[in-house]
PDB file of N, CA and C in Angstrom:
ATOM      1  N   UNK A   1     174.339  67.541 -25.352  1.00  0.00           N
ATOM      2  CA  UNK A   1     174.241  67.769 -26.791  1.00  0.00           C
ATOM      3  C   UNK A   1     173.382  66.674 -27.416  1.00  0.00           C
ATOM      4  N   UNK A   2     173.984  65.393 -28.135  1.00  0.00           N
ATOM      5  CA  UNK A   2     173.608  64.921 -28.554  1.00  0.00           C
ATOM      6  C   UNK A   2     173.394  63.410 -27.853  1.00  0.00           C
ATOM      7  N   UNK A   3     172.655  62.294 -27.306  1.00  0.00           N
ATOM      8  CA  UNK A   3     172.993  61.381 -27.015  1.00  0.00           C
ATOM      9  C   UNK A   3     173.170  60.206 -28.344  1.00  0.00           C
ATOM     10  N   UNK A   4     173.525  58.787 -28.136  1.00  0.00           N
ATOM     11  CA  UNK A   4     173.981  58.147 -29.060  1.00  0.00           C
ATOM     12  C   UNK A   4     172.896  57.958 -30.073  1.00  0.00           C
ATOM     13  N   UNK A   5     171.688  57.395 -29.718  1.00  0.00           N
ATOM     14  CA  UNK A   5     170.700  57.062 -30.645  1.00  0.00           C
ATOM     15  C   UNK A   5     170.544  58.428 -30.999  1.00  0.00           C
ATOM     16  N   UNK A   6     170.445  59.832 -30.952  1.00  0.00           N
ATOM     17  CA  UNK A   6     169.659  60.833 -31.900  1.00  0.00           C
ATOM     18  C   UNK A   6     170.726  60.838 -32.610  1.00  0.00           C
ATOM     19  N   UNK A   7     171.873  60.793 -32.517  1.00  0.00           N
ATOM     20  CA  UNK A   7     173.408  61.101 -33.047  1.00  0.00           C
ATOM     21  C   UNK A   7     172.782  59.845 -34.456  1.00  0.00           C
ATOM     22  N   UNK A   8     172.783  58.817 -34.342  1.00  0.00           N
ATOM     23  CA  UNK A   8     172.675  57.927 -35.289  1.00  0.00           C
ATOM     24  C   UNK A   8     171.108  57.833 -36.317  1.00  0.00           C
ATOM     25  N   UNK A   9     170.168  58.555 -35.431  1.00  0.00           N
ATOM     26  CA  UNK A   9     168.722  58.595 -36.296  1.00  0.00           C
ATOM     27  C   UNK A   9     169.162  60.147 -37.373  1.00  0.00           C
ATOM     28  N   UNK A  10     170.174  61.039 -36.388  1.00  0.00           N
ATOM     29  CA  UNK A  10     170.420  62.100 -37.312  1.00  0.00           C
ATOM     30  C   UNK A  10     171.342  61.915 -38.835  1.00  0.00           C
ATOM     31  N   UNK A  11     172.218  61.170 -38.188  1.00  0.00           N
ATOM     32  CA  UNK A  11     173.377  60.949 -39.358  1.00  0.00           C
ATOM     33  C   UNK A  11     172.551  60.048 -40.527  1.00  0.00           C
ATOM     34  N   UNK A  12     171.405  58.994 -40.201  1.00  0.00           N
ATOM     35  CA  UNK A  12     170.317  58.502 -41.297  1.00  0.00           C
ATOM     36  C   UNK A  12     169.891  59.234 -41.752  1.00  0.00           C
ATOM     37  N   UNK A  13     169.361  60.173 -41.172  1.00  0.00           N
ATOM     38  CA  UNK A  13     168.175  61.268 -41.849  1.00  0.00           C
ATOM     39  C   UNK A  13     169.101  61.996 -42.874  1.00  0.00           C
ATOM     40  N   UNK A  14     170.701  62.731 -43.183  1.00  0.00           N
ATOM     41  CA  UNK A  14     171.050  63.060 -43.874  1.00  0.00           C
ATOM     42  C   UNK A  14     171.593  62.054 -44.728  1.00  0.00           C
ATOM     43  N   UNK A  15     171.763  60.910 -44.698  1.00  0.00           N
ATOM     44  CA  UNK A  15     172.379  60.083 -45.776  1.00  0.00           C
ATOM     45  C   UNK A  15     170.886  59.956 -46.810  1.00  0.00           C
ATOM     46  N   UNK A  16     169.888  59.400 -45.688  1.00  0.00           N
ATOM     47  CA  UNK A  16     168.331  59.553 -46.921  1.00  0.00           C
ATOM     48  C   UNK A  16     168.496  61.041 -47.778  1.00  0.00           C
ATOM     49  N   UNK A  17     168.293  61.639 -46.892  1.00  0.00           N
ATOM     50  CA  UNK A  17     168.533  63.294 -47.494  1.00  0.00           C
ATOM     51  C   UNK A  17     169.292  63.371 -49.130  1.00  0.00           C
ATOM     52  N   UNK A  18     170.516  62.948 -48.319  1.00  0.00           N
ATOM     53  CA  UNK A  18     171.249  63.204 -49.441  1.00  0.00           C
ATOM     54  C   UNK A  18     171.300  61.866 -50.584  1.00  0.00           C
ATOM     55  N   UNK A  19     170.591  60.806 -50.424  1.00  0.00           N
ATOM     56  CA  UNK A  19     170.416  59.908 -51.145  1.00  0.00           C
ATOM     57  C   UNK A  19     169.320  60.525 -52.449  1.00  0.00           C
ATOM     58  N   UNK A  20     168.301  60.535 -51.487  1.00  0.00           N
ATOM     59  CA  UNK A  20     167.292  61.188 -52.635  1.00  0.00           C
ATOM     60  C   UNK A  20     168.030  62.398 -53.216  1.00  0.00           C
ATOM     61  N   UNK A  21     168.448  63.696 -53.256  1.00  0.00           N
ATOM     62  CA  UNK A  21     168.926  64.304 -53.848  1.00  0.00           C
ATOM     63  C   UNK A  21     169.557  64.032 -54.598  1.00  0.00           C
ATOM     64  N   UNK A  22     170.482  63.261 -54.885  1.00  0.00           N
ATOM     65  CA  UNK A  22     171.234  62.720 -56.222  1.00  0.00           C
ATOM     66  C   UNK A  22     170.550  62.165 -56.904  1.00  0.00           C
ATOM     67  N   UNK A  23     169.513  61.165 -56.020  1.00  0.00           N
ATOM     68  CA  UNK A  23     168.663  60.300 -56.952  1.00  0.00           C
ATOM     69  C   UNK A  23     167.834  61.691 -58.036  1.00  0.00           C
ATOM     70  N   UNK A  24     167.400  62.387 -57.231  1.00  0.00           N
ATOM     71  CA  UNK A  24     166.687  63.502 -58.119  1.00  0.00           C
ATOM     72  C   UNK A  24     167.224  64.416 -59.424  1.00  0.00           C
ATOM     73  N   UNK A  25     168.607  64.076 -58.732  1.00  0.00           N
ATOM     74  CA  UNK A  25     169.340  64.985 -59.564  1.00  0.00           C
ATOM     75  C   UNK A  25     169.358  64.197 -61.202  1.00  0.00           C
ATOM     76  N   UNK A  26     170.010  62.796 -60.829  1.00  0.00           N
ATOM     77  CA  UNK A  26     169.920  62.033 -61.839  1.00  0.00           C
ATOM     78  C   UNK A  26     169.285  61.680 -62.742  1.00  0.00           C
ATOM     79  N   UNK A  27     167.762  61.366 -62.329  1.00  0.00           N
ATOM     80  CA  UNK A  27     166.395  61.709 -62.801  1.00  0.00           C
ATOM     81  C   UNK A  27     166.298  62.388 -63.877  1.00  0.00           C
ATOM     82  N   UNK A  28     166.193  63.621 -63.330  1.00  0.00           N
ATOM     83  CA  UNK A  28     166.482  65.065 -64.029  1.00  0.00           C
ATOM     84  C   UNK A  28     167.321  65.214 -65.245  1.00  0.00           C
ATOM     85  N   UNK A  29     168.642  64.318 -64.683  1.00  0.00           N
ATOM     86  CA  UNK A  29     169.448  65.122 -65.945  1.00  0.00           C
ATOM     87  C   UNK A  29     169.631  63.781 -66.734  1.00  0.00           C
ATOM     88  N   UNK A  30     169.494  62.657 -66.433  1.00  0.00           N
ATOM     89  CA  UNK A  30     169.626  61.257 -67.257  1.00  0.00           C
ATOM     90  C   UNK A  30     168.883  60.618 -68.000  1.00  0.00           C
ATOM     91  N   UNK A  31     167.533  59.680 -66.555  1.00  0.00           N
ATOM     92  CA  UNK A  31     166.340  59.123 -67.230  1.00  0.00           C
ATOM     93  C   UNK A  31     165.334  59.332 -67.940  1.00  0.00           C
ATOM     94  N   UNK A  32     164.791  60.850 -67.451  1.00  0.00           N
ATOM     95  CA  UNK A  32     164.005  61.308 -67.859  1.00  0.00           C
ATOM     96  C   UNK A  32     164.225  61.741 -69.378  1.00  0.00           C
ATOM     97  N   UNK A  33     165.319  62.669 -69.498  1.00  0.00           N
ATOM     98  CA  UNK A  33     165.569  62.686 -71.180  1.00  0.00           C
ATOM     99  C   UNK A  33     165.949  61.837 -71.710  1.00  0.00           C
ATOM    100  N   UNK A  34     166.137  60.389 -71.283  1.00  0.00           N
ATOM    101  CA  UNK A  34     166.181  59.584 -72.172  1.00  0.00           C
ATOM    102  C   UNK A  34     165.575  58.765 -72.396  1.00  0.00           C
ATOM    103  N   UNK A  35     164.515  58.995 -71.633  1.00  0.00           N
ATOM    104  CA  UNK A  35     163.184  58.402 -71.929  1.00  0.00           C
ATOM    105  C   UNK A  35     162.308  58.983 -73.299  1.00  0.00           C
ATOM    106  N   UNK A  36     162.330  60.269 -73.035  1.00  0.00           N
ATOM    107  CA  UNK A  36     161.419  61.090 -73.650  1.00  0.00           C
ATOM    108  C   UNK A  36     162.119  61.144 -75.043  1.00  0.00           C
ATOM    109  N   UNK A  37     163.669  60.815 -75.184  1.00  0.00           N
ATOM    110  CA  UNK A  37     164.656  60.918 -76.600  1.00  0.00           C
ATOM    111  C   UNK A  37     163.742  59.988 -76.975  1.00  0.00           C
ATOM    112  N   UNK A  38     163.590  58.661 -76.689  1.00  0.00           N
ATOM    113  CA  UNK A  38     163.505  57.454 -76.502  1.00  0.00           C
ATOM    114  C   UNK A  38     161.989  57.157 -77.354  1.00  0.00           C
ATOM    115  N   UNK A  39     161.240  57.657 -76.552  1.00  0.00           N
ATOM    116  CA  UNK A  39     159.711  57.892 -77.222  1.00  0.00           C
ATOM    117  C   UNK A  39     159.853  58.836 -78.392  1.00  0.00           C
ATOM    118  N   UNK A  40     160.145  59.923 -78.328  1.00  0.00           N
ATOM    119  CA  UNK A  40     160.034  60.511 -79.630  1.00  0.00           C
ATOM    120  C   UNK A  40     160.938  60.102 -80.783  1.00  0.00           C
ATOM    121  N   UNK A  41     162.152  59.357 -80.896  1.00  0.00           N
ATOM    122  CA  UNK A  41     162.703  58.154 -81.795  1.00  0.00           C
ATOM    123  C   UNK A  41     161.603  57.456 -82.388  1.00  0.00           C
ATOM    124  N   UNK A  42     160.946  56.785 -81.369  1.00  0.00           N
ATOM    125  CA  UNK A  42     159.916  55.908 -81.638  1.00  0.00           C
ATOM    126  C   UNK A  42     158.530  56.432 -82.254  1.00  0.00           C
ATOM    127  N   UNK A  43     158.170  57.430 -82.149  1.00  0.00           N
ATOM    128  CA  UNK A  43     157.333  58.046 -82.620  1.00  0.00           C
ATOM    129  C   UNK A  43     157.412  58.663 -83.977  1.00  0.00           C
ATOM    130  N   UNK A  44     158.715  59.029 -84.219  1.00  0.00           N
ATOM    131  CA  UNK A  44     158.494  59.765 -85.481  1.00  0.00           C
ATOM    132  C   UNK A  44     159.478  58.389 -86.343  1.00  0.00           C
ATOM    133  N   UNK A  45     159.642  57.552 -86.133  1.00  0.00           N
ATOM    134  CA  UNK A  45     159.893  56.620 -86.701  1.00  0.00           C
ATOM    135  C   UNK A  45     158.941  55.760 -87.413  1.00  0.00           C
ATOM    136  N   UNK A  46     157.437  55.279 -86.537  1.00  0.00           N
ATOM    137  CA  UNK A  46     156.597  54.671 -86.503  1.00  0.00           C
ATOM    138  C   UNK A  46     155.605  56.052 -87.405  1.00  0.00           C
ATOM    139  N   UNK A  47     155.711  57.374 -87.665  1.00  0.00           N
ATOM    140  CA  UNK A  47     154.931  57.981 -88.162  1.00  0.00           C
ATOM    141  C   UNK A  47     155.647  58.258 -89.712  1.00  0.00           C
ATOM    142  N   UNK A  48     156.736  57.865 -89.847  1.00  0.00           N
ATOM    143  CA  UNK A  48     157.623  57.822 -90.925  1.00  0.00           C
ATOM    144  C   UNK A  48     156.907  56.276 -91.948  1.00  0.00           C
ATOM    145  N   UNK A  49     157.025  55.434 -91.318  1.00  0.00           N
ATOM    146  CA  UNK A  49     156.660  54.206 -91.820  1.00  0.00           C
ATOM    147  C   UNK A  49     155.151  54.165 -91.703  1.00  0.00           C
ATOM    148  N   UNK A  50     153.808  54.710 -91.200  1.00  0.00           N
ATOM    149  CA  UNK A  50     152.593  54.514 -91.619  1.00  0.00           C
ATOM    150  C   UNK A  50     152.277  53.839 -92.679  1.00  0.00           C
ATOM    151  N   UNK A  51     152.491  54.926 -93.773  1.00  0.00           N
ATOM    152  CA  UNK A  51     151.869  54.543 -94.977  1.00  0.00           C
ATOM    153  C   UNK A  51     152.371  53.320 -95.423  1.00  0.00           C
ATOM    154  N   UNK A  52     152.911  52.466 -95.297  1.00  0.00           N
ATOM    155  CA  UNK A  52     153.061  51.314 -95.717  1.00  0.00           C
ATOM    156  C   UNK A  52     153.260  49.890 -94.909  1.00  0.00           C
ATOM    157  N   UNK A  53     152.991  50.707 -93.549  1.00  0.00           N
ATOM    158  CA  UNK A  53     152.675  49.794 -92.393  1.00  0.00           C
ATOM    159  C   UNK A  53     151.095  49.650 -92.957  1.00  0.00           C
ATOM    160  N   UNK A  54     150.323  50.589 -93.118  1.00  0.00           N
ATOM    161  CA  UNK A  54     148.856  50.395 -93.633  1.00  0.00           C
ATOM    162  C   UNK A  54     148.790  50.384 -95.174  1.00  0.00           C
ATOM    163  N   UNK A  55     149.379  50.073 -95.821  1.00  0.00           N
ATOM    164  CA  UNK A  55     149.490  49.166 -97.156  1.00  0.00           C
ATOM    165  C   UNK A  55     149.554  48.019 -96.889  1.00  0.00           C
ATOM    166  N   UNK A  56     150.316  47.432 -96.247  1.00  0.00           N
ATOM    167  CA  UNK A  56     150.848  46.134 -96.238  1.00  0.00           C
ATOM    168  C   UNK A  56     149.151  45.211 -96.096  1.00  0.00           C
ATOM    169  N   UNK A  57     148.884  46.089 -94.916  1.00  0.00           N
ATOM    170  CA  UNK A  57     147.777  45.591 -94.057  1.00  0.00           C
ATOM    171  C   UNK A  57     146.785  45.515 -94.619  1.00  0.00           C
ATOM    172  N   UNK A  58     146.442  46.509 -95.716  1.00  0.00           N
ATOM    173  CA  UNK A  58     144.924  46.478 -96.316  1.00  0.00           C
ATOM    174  C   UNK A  58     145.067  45.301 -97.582  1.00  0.00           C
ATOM    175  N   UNK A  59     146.117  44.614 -97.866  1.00  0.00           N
ATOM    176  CA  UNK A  59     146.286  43.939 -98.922  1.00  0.00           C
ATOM    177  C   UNK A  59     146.362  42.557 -98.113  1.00  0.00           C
TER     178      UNK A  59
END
């Protein structure tokens, strides 16, 4: 069947496996939208305040 070393390169190959998969999963459902919350906060915040971010400045 199996000898010892494939037994142990196999049981790695599914822990990577299944490492990245969560990692992906997480990605997906965590960082990424809260990145992107994150930027668009910042964006319509910073487009809220213009006009007097460029008042300040021209004076």
């Amino acid at each position: 069947m199996f000898e010892f070393d494939q037994y142990l390169g196999f049981i790695s190959f599914l822990t990577i496996l299944t490492i990245g998969f969560w990692l992906m999963i997480f990605l997906l459902t965590f960082v990424i939208p809260y990145w992107l919350i994150g930027a668009l906060r910042e964006y319509l915040k910073y487009g809220r305040n213009k006009g007097t971010v460029e008042d300040k400045q021209t004076k």
